[in-house]
N, C-alpha and C. Protein backbone atom coordinates (compact mmCIF):
# COMPACT_ATOMS: atom_id res chain seq x y z
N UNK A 1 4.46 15.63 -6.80
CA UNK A 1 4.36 15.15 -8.16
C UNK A 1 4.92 16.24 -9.08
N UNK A 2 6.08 15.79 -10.20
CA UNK A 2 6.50 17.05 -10.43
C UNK A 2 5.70 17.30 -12.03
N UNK A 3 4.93 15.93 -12.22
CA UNK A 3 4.25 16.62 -13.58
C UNK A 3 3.05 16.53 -13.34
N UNK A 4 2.23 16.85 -15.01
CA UNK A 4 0.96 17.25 -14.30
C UNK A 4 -0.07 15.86 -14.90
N UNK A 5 -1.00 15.17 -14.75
CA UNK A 5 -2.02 14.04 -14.89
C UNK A 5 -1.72 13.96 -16.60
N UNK A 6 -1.69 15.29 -17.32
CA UNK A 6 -2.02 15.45 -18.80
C UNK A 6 -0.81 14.60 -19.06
N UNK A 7 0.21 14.88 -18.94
CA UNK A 7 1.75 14.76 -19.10
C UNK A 7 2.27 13.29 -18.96
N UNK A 8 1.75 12.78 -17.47
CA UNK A 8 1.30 10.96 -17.39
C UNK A 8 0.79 10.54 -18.57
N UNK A 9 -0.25 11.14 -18.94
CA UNK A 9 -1.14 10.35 -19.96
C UNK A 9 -0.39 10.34 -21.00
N UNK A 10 0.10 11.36 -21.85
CA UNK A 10 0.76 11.76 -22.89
C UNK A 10 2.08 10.92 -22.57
N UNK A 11 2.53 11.15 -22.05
CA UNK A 11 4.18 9.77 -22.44
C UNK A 11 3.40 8.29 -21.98
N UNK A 12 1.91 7.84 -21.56
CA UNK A 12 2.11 6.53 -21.92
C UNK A 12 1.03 5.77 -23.03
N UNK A 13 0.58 7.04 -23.68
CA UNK A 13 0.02 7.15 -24.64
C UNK A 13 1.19 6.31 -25.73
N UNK A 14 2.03 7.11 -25.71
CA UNK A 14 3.09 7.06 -26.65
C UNK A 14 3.94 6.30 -26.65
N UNK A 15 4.56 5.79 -25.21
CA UNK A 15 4.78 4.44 -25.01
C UNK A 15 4.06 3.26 -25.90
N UNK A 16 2.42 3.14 -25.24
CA UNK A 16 1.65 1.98 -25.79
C UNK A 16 1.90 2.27 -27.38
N UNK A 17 1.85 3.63 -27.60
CA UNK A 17 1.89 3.09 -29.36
C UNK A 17 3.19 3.42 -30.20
N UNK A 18 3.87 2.81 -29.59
CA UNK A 18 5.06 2.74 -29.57
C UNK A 18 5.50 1.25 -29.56
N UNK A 19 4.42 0.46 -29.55
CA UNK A 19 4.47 -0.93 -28.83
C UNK A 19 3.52 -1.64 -29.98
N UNK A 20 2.43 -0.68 -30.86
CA UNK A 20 1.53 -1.53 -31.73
C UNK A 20 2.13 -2.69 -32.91
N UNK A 21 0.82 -3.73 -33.04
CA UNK A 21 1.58 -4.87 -33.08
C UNK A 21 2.27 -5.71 -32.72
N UNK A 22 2.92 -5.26 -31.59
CA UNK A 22 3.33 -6.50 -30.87
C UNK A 22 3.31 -7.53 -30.51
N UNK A 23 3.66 -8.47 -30.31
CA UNK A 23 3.18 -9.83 -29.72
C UNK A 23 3.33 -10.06 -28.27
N UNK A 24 4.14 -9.21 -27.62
CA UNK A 24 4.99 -9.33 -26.16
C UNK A 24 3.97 -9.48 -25.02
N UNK A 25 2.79 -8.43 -25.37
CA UNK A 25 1.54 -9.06 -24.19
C UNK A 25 0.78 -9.71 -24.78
N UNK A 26 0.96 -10.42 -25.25
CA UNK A 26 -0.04 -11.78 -25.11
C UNK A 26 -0.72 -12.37 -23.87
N UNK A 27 -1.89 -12.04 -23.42
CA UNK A 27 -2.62 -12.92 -22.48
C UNK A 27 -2.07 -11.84 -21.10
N UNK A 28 -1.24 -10.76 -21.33
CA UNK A 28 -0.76 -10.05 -19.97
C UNK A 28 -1.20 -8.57 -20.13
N UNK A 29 -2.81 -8.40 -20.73
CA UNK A 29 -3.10 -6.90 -21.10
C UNK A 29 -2.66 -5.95 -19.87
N UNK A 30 -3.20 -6.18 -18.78
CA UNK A 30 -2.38 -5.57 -17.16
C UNK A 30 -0.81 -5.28 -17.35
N UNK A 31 0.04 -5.55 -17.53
CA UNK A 31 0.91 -5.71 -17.48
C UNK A 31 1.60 -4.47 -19.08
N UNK A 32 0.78 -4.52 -19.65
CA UNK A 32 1.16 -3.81 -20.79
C UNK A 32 0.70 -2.62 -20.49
N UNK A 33 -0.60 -2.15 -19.77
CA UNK A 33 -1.32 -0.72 -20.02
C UNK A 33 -0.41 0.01 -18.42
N UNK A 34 0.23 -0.94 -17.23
CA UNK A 34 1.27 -0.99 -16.30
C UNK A 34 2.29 -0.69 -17.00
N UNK A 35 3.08 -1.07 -17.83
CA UNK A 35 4.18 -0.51 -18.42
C UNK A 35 4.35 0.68 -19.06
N UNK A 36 3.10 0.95 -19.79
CA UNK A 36 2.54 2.48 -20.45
C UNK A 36 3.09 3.26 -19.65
N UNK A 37 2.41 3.06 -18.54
CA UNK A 37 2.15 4.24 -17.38
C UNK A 37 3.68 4.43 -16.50
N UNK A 38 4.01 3.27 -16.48
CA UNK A 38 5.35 3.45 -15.55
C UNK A 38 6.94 3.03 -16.23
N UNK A 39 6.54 2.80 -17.41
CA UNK A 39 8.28 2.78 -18.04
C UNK A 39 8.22 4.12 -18.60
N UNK A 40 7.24 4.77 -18.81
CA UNK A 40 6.64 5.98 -20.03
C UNK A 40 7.20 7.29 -19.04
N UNK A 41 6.99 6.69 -17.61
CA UNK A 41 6.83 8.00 -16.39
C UNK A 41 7.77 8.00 -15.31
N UNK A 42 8.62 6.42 -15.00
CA UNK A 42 9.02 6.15 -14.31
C UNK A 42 9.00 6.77 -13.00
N UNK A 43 7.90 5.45 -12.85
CA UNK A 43 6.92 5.52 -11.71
C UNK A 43 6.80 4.28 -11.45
N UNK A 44 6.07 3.92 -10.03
CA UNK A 44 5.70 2.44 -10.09
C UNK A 44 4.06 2.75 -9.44
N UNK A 45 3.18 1.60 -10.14
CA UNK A 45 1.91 2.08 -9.87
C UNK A 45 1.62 0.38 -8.92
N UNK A 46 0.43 0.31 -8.30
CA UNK A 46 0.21 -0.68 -7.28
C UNK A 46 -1.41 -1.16 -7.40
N UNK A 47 -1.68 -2.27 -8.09
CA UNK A 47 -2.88 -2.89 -8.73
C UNK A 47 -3.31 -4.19 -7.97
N UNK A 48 -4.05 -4.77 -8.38
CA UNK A 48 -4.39 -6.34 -8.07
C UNK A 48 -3.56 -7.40 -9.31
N UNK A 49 -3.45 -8.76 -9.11
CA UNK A 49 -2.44 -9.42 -9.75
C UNK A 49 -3.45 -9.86 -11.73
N UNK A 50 -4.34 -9.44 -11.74
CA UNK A 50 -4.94 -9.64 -12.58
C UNK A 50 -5.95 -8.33 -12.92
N UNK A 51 -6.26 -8.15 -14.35
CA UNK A 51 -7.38 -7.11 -14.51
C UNK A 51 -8.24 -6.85 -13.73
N UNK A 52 -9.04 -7.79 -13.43
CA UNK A 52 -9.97 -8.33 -12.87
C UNK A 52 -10.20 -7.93 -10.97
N UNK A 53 -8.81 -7.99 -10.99
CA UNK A 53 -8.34 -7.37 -9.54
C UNK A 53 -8.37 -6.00 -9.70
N UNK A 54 -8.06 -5.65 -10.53
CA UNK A 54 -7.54 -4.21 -10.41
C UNK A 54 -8.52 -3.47 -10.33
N UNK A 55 -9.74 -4.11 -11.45
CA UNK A 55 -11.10 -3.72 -11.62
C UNK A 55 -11.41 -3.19 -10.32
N UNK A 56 -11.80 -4.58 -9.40
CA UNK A 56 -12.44 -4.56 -8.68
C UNK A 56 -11.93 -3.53 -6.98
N UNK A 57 -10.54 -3.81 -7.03
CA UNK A 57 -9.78 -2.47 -6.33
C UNK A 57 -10.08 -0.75 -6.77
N UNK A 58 -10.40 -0.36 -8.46
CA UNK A 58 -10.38 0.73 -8.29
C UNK A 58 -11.40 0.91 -8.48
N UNK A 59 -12.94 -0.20 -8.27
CA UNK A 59 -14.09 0.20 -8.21
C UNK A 59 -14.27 0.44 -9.37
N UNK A 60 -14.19 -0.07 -10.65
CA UNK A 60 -14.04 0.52 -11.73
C UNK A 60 -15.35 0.44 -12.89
N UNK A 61 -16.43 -0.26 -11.55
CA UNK A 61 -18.54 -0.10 -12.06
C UNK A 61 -18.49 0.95 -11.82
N UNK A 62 -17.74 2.05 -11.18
CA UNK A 62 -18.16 3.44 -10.44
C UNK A 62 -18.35 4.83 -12.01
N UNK A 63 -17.32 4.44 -12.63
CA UNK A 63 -17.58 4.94 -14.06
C UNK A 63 -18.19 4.29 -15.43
N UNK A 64 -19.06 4.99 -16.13
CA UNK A 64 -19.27 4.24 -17.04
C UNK A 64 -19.19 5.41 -18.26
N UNK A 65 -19.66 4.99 -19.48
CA UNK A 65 -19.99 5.85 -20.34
C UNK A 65 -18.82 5.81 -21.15
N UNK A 66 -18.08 6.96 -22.11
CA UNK A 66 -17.64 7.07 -23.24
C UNK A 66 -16.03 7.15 -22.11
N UNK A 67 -15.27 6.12 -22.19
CA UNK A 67 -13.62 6.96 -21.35
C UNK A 67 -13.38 7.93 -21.64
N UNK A 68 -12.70 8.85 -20.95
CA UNK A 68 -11.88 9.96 -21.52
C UNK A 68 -10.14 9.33 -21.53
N UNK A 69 -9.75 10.21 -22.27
CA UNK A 69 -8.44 9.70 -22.49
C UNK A 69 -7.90 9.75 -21.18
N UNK A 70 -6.76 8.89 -21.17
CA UNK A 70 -5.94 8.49 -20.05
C UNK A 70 -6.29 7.40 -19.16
N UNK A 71 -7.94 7.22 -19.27
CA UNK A 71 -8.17 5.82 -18.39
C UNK A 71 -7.98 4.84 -18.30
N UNK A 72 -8.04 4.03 -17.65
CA UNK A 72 -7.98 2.33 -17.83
C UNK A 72 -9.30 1.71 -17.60
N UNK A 73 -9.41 1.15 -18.85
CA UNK A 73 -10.66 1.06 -19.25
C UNK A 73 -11.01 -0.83 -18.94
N UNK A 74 -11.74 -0.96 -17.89
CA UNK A 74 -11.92 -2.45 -17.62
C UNK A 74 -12.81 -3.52 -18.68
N UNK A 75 -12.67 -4.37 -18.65
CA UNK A 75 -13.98 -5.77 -18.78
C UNK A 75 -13.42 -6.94 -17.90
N UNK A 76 -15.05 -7.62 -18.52
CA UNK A 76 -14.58 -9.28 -17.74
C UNK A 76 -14.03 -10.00 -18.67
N UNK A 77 -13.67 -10.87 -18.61
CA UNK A 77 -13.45 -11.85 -19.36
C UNK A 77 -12.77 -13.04 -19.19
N UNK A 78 -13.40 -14.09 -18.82
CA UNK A 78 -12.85 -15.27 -18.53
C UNK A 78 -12.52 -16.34 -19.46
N UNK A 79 -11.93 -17.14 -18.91
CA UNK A 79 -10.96 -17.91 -19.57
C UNK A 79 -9.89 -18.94 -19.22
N UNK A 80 -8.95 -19.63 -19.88
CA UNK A 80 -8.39 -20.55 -18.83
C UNK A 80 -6.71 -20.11 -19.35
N UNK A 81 -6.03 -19.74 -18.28
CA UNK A 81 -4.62 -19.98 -18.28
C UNK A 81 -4.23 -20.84 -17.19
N UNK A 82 -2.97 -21.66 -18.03
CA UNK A 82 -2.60 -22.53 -17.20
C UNK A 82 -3.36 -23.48 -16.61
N UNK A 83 -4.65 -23.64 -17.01
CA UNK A 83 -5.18 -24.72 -16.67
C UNK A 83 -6.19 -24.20 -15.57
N UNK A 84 -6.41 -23.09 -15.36
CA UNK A 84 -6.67 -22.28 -14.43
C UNK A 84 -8.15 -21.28 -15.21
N UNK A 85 -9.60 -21.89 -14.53
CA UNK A 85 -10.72 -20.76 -15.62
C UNK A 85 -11.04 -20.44 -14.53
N UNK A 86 -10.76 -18.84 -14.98
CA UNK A 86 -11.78 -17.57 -13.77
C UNK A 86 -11.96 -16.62 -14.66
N UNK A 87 -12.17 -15.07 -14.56
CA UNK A 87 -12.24 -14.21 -14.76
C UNK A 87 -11.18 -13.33 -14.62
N UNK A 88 -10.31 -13.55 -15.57
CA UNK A 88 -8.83 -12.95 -15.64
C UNK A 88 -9.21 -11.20 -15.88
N UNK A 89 -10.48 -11.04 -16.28
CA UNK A 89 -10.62 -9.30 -16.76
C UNK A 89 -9.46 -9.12 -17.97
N UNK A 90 -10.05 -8.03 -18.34
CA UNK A 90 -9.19 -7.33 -19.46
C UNK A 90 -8.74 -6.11 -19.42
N UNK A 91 -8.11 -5.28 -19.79
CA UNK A 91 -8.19 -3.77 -19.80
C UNK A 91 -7.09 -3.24 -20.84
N UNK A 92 -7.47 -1.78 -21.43
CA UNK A 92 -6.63 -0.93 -22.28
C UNK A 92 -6.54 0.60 -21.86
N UNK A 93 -5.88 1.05 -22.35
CA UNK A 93 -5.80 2.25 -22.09
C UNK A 93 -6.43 3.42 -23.18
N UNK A 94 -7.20 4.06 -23.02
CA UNK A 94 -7.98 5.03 -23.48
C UNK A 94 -7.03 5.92 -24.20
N UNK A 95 -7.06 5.75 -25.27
CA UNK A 95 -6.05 7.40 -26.15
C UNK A 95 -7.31 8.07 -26.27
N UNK A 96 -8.69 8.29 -25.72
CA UNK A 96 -9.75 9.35 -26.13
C UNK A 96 -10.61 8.82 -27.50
N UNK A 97 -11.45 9.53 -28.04
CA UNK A 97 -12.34 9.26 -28.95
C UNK A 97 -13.07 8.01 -28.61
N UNK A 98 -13.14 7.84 -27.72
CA UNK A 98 -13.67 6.36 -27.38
C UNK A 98 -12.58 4.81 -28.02
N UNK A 99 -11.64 5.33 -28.26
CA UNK A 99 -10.69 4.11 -28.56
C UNK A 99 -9.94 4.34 -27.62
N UNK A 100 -9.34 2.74 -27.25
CA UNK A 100 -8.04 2.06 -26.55
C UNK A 100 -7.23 1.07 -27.01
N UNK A 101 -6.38 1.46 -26.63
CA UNK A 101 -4.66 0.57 -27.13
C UNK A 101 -5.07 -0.39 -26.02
N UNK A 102 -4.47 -1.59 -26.44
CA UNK A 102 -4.55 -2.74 -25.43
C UNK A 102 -3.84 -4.22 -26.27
N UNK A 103 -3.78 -5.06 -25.32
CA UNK A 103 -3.06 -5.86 -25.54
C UNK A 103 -3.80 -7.09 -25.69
N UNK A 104 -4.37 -7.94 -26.73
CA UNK A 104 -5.17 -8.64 -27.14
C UNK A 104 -4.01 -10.22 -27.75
N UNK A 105 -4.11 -10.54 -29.08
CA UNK A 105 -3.49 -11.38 -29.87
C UNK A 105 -2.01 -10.55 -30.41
N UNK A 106 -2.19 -9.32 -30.27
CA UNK A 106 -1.68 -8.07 -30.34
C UNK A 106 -1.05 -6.67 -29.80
N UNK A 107 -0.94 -5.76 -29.59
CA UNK A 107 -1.35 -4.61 -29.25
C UNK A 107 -1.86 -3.68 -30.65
N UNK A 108 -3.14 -3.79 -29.66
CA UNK A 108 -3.88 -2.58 -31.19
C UNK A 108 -4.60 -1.73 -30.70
N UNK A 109 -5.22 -1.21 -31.35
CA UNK A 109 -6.46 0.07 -30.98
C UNK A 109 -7.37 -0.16 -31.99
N UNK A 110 -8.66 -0.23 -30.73
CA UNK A 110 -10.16 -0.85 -31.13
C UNK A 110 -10.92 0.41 -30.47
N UNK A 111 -12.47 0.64 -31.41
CA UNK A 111 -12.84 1.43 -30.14
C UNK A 111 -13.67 0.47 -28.63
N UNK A 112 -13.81 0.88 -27.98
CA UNK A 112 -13.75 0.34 -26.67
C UNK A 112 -15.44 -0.20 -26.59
N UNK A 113 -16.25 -0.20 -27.10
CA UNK A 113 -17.43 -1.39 -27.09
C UNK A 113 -17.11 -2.21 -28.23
N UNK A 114 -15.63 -2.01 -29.55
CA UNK A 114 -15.53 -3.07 -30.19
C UNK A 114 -14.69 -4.27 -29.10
N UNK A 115 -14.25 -4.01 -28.19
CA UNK A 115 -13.55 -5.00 -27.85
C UNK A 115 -14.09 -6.06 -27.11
N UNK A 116 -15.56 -5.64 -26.90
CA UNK A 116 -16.81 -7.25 -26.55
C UNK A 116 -16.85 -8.00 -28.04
N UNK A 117 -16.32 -7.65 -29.05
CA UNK A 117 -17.03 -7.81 -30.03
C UNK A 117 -15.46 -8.92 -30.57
N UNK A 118 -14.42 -8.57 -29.77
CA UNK A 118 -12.58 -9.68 -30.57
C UNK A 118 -13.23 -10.99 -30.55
N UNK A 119 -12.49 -11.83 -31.38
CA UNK A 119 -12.50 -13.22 -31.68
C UNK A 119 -11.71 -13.47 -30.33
N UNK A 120 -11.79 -14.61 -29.51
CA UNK A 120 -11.36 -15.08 -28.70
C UNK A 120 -10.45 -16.21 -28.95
N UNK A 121 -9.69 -16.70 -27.80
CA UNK A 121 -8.87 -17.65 -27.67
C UNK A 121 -9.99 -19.18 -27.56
N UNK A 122 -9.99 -20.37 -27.94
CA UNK A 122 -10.64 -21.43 -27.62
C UNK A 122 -10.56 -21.54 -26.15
N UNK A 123 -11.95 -21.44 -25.72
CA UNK A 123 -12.35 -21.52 -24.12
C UNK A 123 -12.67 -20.33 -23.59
N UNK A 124 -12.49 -19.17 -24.14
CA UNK A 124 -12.61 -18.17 -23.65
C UNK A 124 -14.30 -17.33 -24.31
N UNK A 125 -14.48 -16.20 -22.86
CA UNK A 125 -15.95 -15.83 -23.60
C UNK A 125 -15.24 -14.41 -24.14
N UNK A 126 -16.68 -13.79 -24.21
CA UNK A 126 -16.18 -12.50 -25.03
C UNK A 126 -16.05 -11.54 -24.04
N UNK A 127 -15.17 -10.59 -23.97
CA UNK A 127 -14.94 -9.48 -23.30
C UNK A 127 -16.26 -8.67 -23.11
N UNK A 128 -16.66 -8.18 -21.54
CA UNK A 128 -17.55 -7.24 -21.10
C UNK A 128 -17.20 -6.20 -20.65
N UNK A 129 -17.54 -5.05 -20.80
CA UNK A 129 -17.05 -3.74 -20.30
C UNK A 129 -17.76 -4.03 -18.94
N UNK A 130 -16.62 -3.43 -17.74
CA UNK A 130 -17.19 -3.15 -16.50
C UNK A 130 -17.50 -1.55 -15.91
N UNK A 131 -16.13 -0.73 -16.64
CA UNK A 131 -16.01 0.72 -16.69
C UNK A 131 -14.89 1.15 -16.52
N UNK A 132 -14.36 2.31 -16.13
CA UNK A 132 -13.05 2.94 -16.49
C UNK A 132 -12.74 3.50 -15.31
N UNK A 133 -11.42 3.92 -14.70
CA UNK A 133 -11.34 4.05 -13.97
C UNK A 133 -10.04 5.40 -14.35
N UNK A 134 -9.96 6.74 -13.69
CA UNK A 134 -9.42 7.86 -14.22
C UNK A 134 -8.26 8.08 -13.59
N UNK A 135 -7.15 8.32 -14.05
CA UNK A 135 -5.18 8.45 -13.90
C UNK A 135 -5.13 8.57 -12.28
N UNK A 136 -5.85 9.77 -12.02
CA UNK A 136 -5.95 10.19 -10.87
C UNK A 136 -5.73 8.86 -9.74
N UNK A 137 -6.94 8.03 -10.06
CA UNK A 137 -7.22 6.77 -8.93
C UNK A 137 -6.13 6.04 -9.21
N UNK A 138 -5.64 6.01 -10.50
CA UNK A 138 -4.79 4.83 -10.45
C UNK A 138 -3.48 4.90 -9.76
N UNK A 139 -3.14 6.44 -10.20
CA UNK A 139 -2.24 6.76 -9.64
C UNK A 139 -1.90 7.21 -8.15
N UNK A 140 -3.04 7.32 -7.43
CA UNK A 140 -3.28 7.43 -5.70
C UNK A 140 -2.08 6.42 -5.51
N UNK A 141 -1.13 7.09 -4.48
CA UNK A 141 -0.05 6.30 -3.84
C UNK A 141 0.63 5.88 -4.54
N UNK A 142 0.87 6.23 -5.78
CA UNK A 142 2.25 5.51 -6.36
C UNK A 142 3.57 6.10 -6.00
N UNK A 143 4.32 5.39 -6.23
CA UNK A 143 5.63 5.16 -5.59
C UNK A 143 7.04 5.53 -6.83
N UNK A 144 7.50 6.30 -6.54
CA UNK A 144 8.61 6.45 -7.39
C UNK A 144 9.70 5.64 -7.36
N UNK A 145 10.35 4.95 -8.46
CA UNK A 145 10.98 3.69 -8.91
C UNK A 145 12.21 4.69 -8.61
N UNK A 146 13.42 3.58 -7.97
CA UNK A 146 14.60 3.80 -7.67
C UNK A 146 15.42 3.03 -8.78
N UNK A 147 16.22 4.27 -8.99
CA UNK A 147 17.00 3.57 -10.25
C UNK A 147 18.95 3.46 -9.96
């Protein structure tokens, strides 16, 4: 690894807010706090196909409490896409102070027990924190992108 965990965090810090306001993740928060990390680092990182997956792959009840920056910070949250109701999960990425960038109606930064608290989509419940899960884990086995 030629940089150091701080350095990950810091270019996809800056990435995500680099991205506020957006509309582009809509309904694909995974996919946005994934791009942070690996367009920011060019890297490729290796998750489950939904939050919810990912959650549950990086064990992510195992942390709880205030994130520290750089995490990926889980909930539940179900709902129906495509016609389809499960527990899609949610997640953002921790810039520290207890706030995370994430990808909602938006990309914004909430602090991270406001985000049980977003207005939802019709059909959907409210976001639950499950816990956070730290660069380190996420990054176990990632794979460097060939360009």
């Amino acid at each position: 690894m030629d940089k150091t965990y701080n350095e990950y965090i810091e270019n996809a810090i800056k990435w995500a807010k680099g991205h506020l306001n957006s509309k582009e993740y809509c309904f694909i928060c995974l996919a946005f706090v994934e791009d942070a990390l690996e367009r920011s680092n060019n890297i490729e990182i290796f998750a489950g196909d939904t939050a919810k997956e990912s959650a549950d792959l990086y064990e992510a009840t195992m942390q709880t409490g205030i994130p520290p920056k750089g995490t990926f910070v889980f909930y539940d949250c179900f709902g129906v896409i495509n016609r389809e109701q499960k527990n899609w999960g949610h997640v953002g990425l921790s810039i520290g102070n207890g706030e995370v960038i994430h990808a909602w109606d938006q990309v914004r930064i909430d602090h991270y027990m406001d985000v049980e608290k977003l207005t939802t989509a019709r059909g959907w419940e409210k976001p639950k924190l499950i816990g956070w899960v730290p660069i380190e884990r996420i990054m176990h086995g990632f794979q460097r992108k060939v360009y």
